[in-house]
Protein backbone atom coordinates (compact mmCIF):
# COMPACT_ATOMS: atom_id res chain seq x y z
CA UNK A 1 49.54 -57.45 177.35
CA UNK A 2 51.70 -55.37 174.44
CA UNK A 3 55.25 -55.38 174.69
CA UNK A 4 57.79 -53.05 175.40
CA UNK A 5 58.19 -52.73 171.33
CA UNK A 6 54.52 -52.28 170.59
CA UNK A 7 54.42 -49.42 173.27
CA UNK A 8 57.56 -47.51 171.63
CA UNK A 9 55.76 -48.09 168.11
CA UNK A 10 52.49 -46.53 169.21
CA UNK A 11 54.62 -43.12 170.91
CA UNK A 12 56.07 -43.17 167.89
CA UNK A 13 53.35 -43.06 165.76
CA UNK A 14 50.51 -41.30 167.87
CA UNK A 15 53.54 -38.35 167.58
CA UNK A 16 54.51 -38.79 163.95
CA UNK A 17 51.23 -40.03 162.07
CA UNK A 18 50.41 -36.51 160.39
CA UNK A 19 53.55 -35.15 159.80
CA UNK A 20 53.78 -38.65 157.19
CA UNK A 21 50.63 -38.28 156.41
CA UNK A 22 51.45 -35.07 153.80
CA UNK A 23 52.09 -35.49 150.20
CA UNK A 24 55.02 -33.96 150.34
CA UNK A 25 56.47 -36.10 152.94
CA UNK A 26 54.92 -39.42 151.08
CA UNK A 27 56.69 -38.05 148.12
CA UNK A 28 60.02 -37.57 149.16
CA UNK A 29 60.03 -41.01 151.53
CA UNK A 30 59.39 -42.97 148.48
CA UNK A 31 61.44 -41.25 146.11
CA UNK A 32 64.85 -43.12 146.74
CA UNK A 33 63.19 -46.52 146.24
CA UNK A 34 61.49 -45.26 143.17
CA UNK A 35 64.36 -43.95 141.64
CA UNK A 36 66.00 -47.34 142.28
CA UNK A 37 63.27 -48.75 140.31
CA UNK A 38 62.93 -46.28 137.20
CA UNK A 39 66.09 -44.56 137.13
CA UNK A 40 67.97 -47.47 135.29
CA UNK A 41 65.29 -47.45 132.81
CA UNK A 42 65.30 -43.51 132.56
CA UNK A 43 69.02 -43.86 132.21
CA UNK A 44 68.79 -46.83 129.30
CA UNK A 45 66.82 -44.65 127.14
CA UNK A 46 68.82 -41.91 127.47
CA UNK A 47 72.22 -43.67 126.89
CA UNK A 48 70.66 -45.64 123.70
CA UNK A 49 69.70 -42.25 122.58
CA UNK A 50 72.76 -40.54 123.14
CA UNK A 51 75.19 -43.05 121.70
CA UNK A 52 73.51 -45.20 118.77
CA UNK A 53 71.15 -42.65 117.38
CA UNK A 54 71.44 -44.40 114.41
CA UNK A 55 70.43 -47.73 115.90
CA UNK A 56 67.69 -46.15 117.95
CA UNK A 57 65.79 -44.56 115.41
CA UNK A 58 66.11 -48.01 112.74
CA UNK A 59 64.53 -50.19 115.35
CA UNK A 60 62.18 -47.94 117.11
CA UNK A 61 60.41 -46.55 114.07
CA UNK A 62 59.27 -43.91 115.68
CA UNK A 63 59.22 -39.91 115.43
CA UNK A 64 62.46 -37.93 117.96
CA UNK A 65 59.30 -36.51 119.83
CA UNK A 66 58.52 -40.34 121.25
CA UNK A 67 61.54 -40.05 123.06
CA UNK A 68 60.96 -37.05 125.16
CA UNK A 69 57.33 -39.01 125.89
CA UNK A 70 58.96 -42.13 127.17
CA UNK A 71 61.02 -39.93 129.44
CA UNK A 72 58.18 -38.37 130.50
CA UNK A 73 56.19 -41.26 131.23
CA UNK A 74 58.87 -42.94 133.06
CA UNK A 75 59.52 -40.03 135.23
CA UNK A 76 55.31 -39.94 135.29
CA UNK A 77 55.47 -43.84 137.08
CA UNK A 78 58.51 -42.85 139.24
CA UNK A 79 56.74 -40.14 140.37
CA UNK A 80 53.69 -42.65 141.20
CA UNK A 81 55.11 -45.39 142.52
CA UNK A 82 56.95 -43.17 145.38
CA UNK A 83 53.88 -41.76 146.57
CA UNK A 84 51.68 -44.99 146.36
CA UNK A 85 54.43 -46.80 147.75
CA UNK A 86 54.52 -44.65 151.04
CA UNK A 87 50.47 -44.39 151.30
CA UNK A 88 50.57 -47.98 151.10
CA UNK A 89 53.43 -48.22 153.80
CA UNK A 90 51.42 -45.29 155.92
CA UNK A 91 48.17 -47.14 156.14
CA UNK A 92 49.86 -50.15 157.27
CA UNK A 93 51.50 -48.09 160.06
CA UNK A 94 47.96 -46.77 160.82
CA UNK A 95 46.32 -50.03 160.59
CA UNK A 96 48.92 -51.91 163.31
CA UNK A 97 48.86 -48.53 165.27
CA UNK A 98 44.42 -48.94 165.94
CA UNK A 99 45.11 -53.14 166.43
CA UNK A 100 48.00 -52.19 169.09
CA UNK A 101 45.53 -49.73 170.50
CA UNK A 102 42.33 -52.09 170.52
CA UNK A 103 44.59 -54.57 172.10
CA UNK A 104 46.07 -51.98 174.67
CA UNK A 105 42.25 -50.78 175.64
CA UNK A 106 41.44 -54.62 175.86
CA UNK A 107 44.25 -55.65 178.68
CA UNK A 108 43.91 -52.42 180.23
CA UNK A 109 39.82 -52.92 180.61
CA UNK A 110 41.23 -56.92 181.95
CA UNK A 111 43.83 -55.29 184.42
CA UNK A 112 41.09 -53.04 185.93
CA UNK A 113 38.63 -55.49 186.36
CA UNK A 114 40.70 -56.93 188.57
């Protein structure tokens, strides 16, 4: 026997599970937590660029093209982890979704039997 919860999840998702299924819906679910993650980083960089140029360029050692690339990159695993994130997140959904179902099927075969 499911519960009342397990029967709202599975209307839910029976309705919902292709509209999340789209990139562009995996992409901007994950983006907020993603941004959480890289945008301080993104941010650092930036401000040490901005305001100790000087510094920047003594430690790094490296050419004013690097920056632009670490930017990049960092925007590159933001971009990444917000779409991995949510396929991640929508295959759980989709795994509970076919054990609630398998388990539905199971008590109604038991219920009929009898």
């Amino acid at each position: 026997m499911i519960s009342e919860k397990d029967r709202t999840f599975l209307r839910y998702w029976e309705k919902n599970r292709e509209i999340e299924n789209t990139f562009k819906r995996k992409l901007s679910g994950g983006l907020p937590m993603a941004l959480l993650f890289g945008l301080p980083i993104i941010l650092f960089i930036v401000v040490i660029r901005i305001f100790l140029p000087d510094w920047y360029m003594k430690i790094s050692a490296t050419s004013s093209g690097m920056f632009f690339t670490a930017v990049i990159a960092m925007i590159g695993v933001v971009l990444f982890y917000a779409y991995f994130r949510m396929q991640y997140k929508w295959e759980m959904n989709e795994q509970l979704y076919h054990e609630l179902k398998s388990k539905e099927n199971k008590s109604n075969n038991i219920t009929n039997i009898h």
